[in-house]
Protein backbone atom coordinates (compact mmCIF):
# COMPACT_ATOMS: atom_id res chain seq x y z
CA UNK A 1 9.77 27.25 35.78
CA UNK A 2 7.12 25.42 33.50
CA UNK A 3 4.12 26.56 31.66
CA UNK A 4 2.07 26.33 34.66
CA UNK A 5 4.29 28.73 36.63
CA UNK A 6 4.47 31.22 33.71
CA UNK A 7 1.11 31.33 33.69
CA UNK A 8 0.67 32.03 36.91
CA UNK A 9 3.69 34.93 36.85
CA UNK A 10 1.68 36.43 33.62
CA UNK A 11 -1.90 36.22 35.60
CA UNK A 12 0.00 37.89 38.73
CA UNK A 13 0.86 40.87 37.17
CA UNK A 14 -0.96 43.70 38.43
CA UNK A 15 -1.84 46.71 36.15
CA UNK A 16 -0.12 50.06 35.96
CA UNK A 17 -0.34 52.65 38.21
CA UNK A 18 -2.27 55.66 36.97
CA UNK A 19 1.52 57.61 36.93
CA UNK A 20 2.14 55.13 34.27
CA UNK A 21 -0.47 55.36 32.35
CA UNK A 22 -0.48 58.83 32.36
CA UNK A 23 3.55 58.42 31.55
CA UNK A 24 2.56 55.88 28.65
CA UNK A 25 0.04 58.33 26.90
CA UNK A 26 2.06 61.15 26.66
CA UNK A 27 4.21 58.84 25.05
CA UNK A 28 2.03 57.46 22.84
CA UNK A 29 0.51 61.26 21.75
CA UNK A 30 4.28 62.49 21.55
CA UNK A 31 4.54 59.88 18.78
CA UNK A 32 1.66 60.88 16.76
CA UNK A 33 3.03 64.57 17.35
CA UNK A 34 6.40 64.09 15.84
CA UNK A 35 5.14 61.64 12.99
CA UNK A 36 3.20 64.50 11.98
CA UNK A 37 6.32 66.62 11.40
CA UNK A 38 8.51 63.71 9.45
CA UNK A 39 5.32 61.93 7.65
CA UNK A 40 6.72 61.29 4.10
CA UNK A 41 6.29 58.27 1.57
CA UNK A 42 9.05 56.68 0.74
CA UNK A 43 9.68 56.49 -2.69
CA UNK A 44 10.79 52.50 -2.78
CA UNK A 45 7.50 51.42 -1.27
CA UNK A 46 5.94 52.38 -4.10
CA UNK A 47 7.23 49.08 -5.53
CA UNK A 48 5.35 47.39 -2.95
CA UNK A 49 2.35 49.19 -3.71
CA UNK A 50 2.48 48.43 -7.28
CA UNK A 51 2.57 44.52 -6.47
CA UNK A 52 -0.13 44.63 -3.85
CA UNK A 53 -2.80 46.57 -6.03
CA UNK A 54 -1.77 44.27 -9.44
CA UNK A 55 -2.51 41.07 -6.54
CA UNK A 56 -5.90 42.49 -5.62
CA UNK A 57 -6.93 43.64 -8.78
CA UNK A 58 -6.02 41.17 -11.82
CA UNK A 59 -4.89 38.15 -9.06
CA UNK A 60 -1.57 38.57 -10.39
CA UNK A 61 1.88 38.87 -7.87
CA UNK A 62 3.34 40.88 -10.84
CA UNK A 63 4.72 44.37 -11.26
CA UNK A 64 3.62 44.83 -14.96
CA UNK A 65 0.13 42.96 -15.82
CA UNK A 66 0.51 44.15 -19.59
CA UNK A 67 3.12 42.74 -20.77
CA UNK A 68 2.40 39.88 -17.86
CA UNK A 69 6.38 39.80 -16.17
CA UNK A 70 6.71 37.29 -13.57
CA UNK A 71 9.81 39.04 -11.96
CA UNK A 72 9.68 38.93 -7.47
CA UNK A 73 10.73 42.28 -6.99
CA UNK A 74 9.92 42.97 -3.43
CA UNK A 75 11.87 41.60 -0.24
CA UNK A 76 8.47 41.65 2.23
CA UNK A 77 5.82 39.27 0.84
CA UNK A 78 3.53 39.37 3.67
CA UNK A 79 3.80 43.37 3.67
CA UNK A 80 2.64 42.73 -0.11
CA UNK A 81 -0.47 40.61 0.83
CA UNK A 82 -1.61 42.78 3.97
CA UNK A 83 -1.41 45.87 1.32
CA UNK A 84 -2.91 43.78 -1.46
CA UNK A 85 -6.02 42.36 1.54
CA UNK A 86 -6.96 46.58 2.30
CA UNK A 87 -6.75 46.90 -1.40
CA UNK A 88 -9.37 44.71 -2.25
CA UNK A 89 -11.53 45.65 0.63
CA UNK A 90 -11.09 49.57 -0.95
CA UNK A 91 -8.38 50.83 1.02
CA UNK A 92 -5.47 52.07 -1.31
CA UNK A 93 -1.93 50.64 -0.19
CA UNK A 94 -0.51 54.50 -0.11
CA UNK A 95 -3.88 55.64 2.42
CA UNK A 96 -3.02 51.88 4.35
CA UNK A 97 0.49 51.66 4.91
CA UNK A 98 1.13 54.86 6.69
CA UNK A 99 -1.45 54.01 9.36
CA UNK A 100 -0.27 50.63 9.76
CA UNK A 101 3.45 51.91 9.68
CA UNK A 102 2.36 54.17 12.63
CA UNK A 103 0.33 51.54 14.45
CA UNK A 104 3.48 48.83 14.46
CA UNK A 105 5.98 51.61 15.75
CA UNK A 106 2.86 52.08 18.75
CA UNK A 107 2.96 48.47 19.29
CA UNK A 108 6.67 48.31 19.06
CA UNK A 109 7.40 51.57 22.00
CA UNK A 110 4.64 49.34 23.83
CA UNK A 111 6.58 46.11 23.67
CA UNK A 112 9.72 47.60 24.53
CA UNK A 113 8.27 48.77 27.64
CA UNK A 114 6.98 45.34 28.26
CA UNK A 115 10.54 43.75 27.53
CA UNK A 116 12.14 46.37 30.09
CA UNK A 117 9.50 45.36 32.70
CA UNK A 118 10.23 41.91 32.30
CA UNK A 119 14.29 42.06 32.34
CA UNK A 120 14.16 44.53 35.47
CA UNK A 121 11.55 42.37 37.50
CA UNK A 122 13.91 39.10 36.69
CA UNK A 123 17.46 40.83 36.94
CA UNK A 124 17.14 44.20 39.12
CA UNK A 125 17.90 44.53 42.31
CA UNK A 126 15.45 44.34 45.69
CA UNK A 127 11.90 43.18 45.28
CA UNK A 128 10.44 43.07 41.77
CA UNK A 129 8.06 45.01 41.25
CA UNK A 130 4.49 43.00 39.89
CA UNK A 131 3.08 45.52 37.92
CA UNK A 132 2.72 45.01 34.05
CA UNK A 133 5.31 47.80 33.73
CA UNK A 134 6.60 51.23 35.65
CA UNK A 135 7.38 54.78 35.09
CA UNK A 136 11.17 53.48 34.48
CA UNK A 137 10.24 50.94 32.12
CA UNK A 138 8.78 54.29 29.64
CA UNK A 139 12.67 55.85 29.73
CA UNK A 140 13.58 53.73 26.70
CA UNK A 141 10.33 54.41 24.70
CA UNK A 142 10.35 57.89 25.49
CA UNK A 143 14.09 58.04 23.64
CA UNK A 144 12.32 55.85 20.83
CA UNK A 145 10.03 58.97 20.65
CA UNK A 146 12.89 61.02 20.57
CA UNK A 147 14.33 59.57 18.07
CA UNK A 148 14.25 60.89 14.08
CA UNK A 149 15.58 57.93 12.41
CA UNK A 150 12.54 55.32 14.40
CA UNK A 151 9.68 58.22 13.62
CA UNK A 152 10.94 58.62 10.38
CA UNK A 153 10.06 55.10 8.81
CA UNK A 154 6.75 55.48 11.31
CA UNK A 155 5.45 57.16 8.29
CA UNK A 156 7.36 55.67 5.36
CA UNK A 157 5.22 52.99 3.85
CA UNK A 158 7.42 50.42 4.03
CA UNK A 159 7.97 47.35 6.22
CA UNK A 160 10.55 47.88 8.30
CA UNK A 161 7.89 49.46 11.66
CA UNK A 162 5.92 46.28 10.85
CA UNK A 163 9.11 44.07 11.08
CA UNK A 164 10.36 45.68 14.53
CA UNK A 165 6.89 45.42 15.71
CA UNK A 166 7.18 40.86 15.04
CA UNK A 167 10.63 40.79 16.31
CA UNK A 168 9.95 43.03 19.26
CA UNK A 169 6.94 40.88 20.16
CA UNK A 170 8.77 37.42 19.43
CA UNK A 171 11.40 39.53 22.01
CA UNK A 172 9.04 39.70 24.55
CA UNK A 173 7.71 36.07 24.28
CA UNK A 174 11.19 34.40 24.21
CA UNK A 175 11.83 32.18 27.15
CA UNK A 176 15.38 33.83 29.03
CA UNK A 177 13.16 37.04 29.07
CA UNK A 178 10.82 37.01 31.43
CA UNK A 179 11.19 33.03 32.65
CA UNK A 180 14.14 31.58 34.13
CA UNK A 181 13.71 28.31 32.13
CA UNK A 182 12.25 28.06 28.19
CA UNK A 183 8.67 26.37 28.55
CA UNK A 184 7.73 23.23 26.56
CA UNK A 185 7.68 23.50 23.34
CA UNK A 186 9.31 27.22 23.54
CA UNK A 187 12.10 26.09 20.69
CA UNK A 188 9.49 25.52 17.61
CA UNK A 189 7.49 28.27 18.78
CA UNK A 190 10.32 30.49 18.79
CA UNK A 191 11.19 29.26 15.24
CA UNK A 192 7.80 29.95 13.70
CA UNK A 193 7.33 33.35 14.94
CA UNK A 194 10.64 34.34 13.23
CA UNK A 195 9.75 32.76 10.22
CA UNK A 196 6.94 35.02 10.30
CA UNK A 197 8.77 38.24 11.42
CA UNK A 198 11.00 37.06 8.17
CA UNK A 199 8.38 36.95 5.81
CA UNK A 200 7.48 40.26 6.67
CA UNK A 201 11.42 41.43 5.24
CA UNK A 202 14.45 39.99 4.21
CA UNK A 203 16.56 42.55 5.02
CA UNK A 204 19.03 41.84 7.73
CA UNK A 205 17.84 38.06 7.94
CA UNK A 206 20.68 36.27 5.88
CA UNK A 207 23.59 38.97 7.15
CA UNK A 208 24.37 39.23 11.09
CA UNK A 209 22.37 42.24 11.76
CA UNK A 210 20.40 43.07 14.14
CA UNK A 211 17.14 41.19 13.27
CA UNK A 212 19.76 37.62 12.99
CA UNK A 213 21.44 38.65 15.94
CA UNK A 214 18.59 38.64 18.14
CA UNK A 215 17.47 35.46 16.37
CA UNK A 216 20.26 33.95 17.61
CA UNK A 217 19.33 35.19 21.36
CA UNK A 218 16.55 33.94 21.06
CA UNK A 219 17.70 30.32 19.64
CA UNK A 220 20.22 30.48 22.54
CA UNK A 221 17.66 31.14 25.26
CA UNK A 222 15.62 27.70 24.25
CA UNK A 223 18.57 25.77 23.29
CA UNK A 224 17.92 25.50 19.82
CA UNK A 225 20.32 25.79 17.18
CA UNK A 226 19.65 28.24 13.90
């Protein structure tokens, strides 16, 4: 299957039923819901903080202006710059970060759905079904929902919902998922999207985690080696 036919596969999809929709926004408010009972701040993205506002305010990537201390000690630089870009613009990185924490982990229960859809119309049984995604495909972001440990860093200020919200998406796009054969040019694309999930955090990247181990999935699918 080329680029041609995945385009046409993508185009064909038809939209959700109104079931699913339905399904997907109690979801989506059930998320909000239990955010509000487990919103916190984590105390280490403070750190984070600190660099982004000392970036937008003196133009310095430092912790401590006064005495000036060129030390790199964060592990997500382009958390850092999104943080320090709302800073400048007048949006403190403790008011940002929880609302972009939450938004990621609503893109991520999104794209999860999507990557269900696409495994179950290439590998389940009896006629797949061409809609962008089912009641069945919700089961596993319902769970997500569910789950303490996801909500809890929905809220947290750091990285990590911003992180599973790249590597989900790169998930989704990866040829093997939804396409029997990688399209042209799948390999490098593959590559730069998880450079840009890893910029995001280098936790889990140089260890076989999961973040590497899906990497590697995904390098497998196109043929590429990492």
């Amino acid at each position: 299957m080329g680029d041609d036919d995945n385009a046409r596969a993508c185009a064909s999809l038809r939209p959700p039923t109104r079931a699913s929709g339905c399904v997907a926004l109690v979801i989506a408010v059930g998320l909000l819901v239990h955010l509000r009972a487990w919103s916190f701040l984590c105390d280490d993205a403070f750190i984070s903080f600190r660099y982004a506002s000392n970036l937008a305010r003196h133009g310095a990537l430092v912790y401590n202006v006064e005495p000036l201390e060129r030390v790199e000690g964060y592990t997500n630089f382009l958390w850092v710059l999104v943080l320090a870009a709302g800073d400048a613009i007048g949006l403190r990185p403790e008011t940002l970060a929880p609302i972009l924490t939450a938004g990621a982990s609503l893109a991520s229960l999104g794209l999860v759905a999507l990557i269900g859809a696409a495994l179950r119309r290439r590998f389940g049984p009896g006629q797949p079904d061409q809609r962008v995604f089912g009641v069945v495909d919700l089961l596993a972001p319902a769970l997500l929902v569910l789950t303490p440990e996801f909500v809890v860093w929905a809220s947290s200020g750091l990285e990590t919902s911003l992180a599973l919200a790249l590597a989900n998406k790169n998930i989704a796009r990866s040829p093997g998922v939804g396409s029997r054969s990688p399209p042209r040019g799948s390999s490098a694309c593959c590559s730069r999207s998880w450079s840009f999930a890893g910029c995001t955090t280098a936790r889990g990247c140089p260890t076989p985690g999961p973040s590497s181990t899906t990497a590697r999935c995904c390098a497998t699918a196109t043929g590429s080696r990492i």
